[in-house]
Protein backbone atom coordinates (compact mmCIF):
# COMPACT_ATOMS: atom_id res chain seq x y z
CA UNK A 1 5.30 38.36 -21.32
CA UNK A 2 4.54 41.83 -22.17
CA UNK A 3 4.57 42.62 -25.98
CA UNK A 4 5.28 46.26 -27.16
CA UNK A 5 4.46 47.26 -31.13
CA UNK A 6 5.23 50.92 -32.68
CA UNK A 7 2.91 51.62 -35.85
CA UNK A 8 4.43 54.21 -37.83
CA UNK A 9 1.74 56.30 -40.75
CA UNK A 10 2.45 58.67 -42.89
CA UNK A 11 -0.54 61.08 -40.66
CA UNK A 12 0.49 59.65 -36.70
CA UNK A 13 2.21 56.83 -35.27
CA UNK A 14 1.62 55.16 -32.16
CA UNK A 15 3.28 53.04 -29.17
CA UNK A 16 1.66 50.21 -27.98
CA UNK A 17 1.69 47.94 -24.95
CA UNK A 18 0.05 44.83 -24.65
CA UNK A 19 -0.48 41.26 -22.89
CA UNK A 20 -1.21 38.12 -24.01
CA UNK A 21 -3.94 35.52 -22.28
CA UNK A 22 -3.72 32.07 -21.93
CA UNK A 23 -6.86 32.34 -24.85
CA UNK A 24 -3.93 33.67 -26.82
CA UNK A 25 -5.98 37.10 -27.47
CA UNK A 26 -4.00 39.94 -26.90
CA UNK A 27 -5.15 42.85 -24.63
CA UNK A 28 -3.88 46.46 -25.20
CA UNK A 29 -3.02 47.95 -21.84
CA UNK A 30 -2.20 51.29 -23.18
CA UNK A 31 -0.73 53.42 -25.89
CA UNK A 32 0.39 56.58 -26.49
CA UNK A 33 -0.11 58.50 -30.25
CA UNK A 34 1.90 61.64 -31.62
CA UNK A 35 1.54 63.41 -35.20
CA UNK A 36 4.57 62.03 -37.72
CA UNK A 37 4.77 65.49 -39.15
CA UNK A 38 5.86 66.61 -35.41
CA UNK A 39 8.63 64.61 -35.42
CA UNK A 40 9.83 64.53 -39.62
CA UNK A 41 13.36 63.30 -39.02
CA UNK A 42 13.25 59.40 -38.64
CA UNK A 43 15.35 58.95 -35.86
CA UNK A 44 14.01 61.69 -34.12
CA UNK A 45 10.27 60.10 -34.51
CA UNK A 46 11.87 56.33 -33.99
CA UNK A 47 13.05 57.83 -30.45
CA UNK A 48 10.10 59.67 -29.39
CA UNK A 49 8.38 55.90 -29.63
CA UNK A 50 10.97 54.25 -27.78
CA UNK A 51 10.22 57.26 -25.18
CA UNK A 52 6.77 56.94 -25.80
CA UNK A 53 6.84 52.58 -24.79
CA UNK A 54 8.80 53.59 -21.25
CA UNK A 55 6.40 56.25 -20.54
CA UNK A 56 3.68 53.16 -21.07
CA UNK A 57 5.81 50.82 -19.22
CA UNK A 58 6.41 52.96 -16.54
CA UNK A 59 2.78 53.29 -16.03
CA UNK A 60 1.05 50.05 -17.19
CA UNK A 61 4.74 47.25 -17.14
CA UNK A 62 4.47 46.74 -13.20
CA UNK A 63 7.59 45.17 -14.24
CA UNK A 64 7.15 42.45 -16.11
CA UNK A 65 9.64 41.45 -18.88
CA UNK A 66 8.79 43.03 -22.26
CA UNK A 67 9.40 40.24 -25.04
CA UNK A 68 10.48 42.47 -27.64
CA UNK A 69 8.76 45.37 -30.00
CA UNK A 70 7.11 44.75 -33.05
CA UNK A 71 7.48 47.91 -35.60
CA UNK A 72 4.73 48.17 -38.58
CA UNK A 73 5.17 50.66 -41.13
CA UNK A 74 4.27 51.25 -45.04
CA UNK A 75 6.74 49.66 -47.43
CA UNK A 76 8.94 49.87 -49.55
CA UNK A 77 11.14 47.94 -46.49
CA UNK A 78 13.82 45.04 -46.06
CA UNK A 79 12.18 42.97 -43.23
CA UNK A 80 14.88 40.75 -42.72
CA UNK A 81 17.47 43.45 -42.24
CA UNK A 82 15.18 46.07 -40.68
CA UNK A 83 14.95 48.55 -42.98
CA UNK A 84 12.88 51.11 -43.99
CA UNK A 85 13.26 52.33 -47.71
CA UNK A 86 11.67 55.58 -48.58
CA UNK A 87 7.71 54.75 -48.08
CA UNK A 88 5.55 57.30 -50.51
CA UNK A 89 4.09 58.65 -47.25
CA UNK A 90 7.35 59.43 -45.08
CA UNK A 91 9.34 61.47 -47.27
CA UNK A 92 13.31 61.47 -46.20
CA UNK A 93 12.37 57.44 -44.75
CA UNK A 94 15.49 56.48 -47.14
CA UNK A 95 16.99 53.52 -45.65
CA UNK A 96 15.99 53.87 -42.30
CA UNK A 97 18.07 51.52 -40.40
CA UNK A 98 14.51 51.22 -37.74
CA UNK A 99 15.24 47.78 -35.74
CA UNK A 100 18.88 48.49 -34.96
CA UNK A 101 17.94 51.90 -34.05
CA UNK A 102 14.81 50.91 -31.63
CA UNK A 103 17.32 47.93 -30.73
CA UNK A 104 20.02 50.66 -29.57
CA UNK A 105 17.79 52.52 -27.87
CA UNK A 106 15.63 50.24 -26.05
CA UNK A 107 18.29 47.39 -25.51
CA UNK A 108 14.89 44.86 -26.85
CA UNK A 109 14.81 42.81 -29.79
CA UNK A 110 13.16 44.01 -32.46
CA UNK A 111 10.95 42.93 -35.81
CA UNK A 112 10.03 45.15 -38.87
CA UNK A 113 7.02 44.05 -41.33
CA UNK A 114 4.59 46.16 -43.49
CA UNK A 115 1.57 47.27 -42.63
CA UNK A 116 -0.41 44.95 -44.62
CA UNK A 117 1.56 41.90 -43.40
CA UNK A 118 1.01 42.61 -39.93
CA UNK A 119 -2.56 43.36 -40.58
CA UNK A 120 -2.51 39.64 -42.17
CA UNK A 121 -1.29 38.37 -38.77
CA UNK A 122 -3.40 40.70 -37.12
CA UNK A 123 -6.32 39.43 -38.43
CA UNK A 124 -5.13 35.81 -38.86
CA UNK A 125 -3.79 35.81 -34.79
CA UNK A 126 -6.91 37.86 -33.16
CA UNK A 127 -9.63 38.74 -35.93
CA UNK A 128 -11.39 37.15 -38.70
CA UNK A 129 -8.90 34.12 -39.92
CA UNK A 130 -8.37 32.84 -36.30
CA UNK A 131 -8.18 29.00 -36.43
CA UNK A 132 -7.04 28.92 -39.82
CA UNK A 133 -3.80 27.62 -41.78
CA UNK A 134 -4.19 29.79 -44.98
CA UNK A 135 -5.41 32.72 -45.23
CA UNK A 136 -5.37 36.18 -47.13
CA UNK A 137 -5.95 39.37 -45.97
CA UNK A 138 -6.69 42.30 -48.14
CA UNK A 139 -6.46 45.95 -46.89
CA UNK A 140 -9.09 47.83 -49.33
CA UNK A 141 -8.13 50.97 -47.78
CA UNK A 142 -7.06 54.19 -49.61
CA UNK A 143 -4.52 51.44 -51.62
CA UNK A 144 -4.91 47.46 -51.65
CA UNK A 145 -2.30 46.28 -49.34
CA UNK A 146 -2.01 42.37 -48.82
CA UNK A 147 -1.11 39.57 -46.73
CA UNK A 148 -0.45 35.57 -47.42
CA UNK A 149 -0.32 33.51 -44.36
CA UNK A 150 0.29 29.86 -46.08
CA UNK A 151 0.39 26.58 -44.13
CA UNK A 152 0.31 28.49 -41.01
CA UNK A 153 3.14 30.92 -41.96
CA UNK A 154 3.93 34.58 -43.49
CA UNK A 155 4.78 34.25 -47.05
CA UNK A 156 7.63 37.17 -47.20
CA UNK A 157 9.11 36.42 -50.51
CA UNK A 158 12.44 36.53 -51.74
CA UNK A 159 12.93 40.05 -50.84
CA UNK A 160 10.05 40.97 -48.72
CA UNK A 161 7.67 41.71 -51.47
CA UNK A 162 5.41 38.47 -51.38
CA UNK A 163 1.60 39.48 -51.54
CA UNK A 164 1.73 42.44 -53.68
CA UNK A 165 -1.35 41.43 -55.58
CA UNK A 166 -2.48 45.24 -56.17
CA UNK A 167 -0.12 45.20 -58.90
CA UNK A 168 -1.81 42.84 -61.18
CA UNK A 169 -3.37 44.21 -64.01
CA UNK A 170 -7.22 43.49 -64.37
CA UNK A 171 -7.68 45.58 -67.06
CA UNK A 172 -5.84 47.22 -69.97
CA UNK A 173 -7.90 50.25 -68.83
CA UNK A 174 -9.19 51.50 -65.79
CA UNK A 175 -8.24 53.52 -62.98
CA UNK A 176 -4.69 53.97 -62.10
CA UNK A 177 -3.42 52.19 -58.55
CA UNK A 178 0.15 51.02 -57.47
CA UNK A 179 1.38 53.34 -60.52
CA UNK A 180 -0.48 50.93 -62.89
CA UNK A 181 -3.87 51.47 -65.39
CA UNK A 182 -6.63 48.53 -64.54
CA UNK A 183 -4.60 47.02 -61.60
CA UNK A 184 -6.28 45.37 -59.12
CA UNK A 185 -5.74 48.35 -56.82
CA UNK A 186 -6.81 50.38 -59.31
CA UNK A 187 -10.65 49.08 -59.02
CA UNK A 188 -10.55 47.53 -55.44
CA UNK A 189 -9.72 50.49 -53.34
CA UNK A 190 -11.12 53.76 -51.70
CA UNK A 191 -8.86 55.81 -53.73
CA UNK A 192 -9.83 53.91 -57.26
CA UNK A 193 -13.40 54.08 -56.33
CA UNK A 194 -13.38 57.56 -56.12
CA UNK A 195 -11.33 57.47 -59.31
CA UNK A 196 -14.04 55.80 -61.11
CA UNK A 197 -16.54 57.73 -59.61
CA UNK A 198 -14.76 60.71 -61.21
CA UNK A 199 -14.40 59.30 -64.63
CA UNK A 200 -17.69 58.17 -64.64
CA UNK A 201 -18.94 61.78 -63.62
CA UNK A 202 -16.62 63.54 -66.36
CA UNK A 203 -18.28 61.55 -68.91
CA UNK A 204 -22.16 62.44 -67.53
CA UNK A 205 -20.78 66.22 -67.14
CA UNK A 206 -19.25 66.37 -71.02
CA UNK A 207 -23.12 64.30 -72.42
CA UNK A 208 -25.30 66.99 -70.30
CA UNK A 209 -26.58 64.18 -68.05
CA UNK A 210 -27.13 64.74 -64.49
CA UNK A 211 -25.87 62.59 -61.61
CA UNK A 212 -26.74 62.82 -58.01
CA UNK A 213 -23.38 63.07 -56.20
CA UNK A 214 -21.90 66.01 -58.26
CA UNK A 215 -22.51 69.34 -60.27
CA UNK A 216 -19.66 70.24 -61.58
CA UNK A 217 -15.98 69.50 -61.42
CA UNK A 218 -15.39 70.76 -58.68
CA UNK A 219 -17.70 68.37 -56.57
CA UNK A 220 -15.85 66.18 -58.39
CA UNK A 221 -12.50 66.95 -56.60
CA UNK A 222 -14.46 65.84 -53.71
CA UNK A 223 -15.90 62.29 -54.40
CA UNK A 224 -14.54 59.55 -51.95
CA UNK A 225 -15.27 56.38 -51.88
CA UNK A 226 -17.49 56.87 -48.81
CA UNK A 227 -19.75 59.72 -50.51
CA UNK A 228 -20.14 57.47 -53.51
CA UNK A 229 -21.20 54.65 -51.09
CA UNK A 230 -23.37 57.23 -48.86
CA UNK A 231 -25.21 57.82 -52.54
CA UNK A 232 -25.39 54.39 -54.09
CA UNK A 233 -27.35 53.53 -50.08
CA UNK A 234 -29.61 56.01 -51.44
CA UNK A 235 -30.73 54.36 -54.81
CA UNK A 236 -28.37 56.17 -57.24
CA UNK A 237 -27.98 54.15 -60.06
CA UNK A 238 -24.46 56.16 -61.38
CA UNK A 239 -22.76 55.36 -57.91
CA UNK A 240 -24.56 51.66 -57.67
CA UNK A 241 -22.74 50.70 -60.95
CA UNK A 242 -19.57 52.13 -60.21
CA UNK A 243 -19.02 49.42 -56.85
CA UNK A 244 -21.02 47.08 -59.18
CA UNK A 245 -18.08 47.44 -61.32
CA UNK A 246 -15.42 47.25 -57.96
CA UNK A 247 -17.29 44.46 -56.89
CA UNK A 248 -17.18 42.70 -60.44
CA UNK A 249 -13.20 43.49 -60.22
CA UNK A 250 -12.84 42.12 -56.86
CA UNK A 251 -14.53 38.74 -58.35
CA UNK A 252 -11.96 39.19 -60.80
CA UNK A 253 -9.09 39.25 -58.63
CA UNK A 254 -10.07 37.11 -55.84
CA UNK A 255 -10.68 34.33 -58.38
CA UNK A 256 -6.75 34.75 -58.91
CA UNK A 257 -6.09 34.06 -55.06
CA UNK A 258 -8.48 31.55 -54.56
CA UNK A 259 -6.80 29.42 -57.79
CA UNK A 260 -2.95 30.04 -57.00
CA UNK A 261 -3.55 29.82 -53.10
CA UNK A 262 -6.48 27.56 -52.11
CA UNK A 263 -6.88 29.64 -49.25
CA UNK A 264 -9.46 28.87 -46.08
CA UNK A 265 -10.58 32.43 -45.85
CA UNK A 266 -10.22 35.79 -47.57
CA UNK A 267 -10.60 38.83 -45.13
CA UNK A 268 -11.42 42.05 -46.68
CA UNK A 269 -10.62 45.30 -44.68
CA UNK A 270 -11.90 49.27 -44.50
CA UNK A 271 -13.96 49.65 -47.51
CA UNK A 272 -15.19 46.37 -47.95
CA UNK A 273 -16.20 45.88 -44.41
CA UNK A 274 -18.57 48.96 -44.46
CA UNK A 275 -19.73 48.51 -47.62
CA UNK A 276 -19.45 45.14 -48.26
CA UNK A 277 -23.73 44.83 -49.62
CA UNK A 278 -22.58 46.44 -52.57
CA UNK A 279 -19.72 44.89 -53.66
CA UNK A 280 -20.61 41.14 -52.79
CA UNK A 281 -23.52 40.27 -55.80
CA UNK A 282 -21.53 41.32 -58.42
CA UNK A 283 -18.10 40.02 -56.28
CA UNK A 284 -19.95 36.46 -55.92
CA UNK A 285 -21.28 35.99 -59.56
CA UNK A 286 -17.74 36.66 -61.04
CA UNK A 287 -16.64 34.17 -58.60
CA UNK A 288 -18.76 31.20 -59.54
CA UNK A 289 -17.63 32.17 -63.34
CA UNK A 290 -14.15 32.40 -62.80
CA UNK A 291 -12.45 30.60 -59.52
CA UNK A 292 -12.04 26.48 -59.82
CA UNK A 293 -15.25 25.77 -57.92
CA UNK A 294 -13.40 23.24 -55.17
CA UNK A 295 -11.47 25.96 -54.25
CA UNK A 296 -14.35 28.42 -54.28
CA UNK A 297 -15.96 26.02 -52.17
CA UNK A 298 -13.55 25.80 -48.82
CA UNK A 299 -12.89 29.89 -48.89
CA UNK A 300 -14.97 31.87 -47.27
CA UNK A 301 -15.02 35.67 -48.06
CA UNK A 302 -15.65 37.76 -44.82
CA UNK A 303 -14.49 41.61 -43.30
CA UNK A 304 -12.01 41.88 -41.08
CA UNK A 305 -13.20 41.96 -37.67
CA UNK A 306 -10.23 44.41 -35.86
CA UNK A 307 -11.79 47.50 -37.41
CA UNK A 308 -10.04 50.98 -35.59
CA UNK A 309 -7.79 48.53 -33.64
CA UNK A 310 -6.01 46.87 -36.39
CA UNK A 311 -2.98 49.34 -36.00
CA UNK A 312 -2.70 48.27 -32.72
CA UNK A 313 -2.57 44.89 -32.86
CA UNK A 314 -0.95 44.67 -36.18
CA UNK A 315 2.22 46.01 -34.18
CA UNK A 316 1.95 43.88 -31.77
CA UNK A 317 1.14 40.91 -33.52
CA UNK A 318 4.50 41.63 -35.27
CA UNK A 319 6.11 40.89 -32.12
C-alpha cells in the first residue's frame, strides 16, 4: 500500500507520499512543501496538508489504497491521543487535537510521534540501524532530540516522554540546553556548541587574547556550530578544544546509554555526521573510561545515513 506522512517544523512542513518494496525500503514518490508561518493557525496548516496529500495522490496514487498518514512534529505531544501541546517552535500549537483533525478530513487513519522518535524509526526502518533490535538514535541538531527502539520496539514511556536524554545533567556547569546548565544537550548540540564557542570567546576577548573565528562581540553573535567546525578544519586550536570538549561530553553521555540500554548501535545525526572527526577521539577515550566494556563492545557508534531525507521518511515511517 501507499503510505502518506505530514512533517510539521516550526520554519515549513511538508506532505509526503510514498511506497514500500518488497526490500521493505520505502520510495518517496512525491511531496509537496509550504512555509508554517503561511499558514499560523493549526487547523488551517493541518488542512492545507491534507490538501497538499490529494494534490500528490491525484498525481502520483494511480489509485492505490493509501494505508494511513503518519504526522511528525516537535513535542511537547500526547502520542497516544494525538495531540499536539504547544511545541516552543509553533506558537498557538496548544492542544492541537492533529490525528482526529487529519482523520476528519481525510477519512484515513492516522499516527502522531515526535520528530526525534520518528527519526529513530527512520533511521532504524531505512538508514543506519537497519537489521537491528536495539538501537538509539540521537538528533545532534540545533537541540538533542532522541529515540529508543528496544527489543525491536519504540520505547514511548508512560506519557510519551521516553528518550529525553538531553535533559540529563553532565555538568553542574556548562552551557544551557533543554532549559538546563551542563545537560547533555547543553554540550552535544549545534546550538550548545556555538554556546561554548561564545563563552570560550568572551573569556579570550575580556584576557586580550586573540582567537581566529571572532573580533569582537559582535562576531560573536554569529558563531554556529558550523563556523566553529569550518575553523577547528583549519587548525584553530580555540575551536579544536571546544568539540574536544563536545566530543568528551558525548563520551560522557553515551556511556549512560550504552550501560542502561545495551544497545546494538548508536546513530548520531546533523552535527555529528558532518563533523563527526572531531568529536570521535575525545568521544572514544571517554568511552573506554566510562561505559561497562561488554557493552561498549557490541555498540557501534555511526551517523545517520538519511541525511536531507530524514523528514521525509521519518513521516512516513510513522505510518
Amino acid at each position: 500500500m501507499l503510505k502518506a506522512g505530514f512533517d510539521i517544523g516550526g520554519t515549513k512542513c511538508a506532505a509526503v507520499l510514498g511506497k514500500c518494496g518488497p526490500d521493505g525500503l520505502i520510495r518517496v514518490l512525491g511531496r509537496r512543501v509550504f512555509a508554517t508561518a503561511d499558514f499560523p493557525e493549526p487547523e488551517a496548516c493541518l488542512g492545507e496538508l491534507c490538501r497538499s496529500f490529494r494534490l500528490l495522490y491525484a498525481d502520483f496514487g494511480g489509485g492505490e489504497p493509501v494505508d494511513g498518514i503518519g504526522i511528525s512534529c516537535g513535542g511537547p505531544l500526547d502520542s497516544r491521543c494525538g495531540i499536539i501541546q504547544s511545541p516552543p517552535n509553533l506558537p498557538g500549537w496548544d492542544n492541537v487535537r492533529a490525528v482526529e483533525i487529519v482523520t476528519r478530513i481525510t477519512g484515513l487513519a492516522a499516527k502522531l510521534e515526535n520528530d526525534a522518535n520518528a527519526g529513530a524509526l527512520a533511521e532504524w526502518k531505512f538508514g543506519a540501524g537497519r537489521g537491528t533490535g536495539n538501537m538509539v538514535f540521537l538528533t545532534f541538531g540545533t537541540g538533542l532530540g532522541a529515540g529508543i527502539i528496544a527489543n525491536g520496539q519504540l520505547l514511548a514511556g508512560a506519557c510519551g516522554m521516553g528518550g529525553e536524554c538531553g535533559h540529563i545533567r553532565l555538568a553542574q556547569e556548562g552551557p544551557v540546553g533543554y532549559g538546563k546548565r551542563g545537560s547533555f544537550e547543553g554540550f552535544c548540540s549545534g546550538g550548545g556548541i556555538a554556546r561554548l564557542g561564545k563563552m570560550r570567546g568572551e573569556a579570550a576577548l575580556l584576557s586580550g587574547r586573540p582567537f581566529a573565528w571572532g573580533r569582537s562581540p559582535a562576531d560573536l553573535e554569529r558563531v554556529t556550530a558550523r563556523s566553529l567546525a569550518e575553523a577547528a578544519d583549519a587548525g584553530d586550536p580555540d575551536a579544536r578544544a571546544i568539540y574536544e570538549e563536545s566530543g568528551r561530553r558525548l563520551g560522557q553521555g553515551l556511556a549512560i546509554l550504552i550501560d542502561i540500554l545495551n544497545p546494538e548501535c548508536i546513530v548520531i545525526g546533523s552535527v555529528f555526521a558532518r563533523s563527526g572527526h572531531l568529536l570521535r577521539p575525545a568521544m572514544e577515550r571517554v568511552l573506554e573510561s566510562e561505559a561497562l566494556d561488554v557493552s561498549r563492545r557490541v555498540c557501534r557508534i555511526v551517523p545517520a545515513e538519511l541525511g536531507e531525507t530524514i523528514g521525509d521518511l521519518a513521516c512516513l515511517a510513522v505510518c
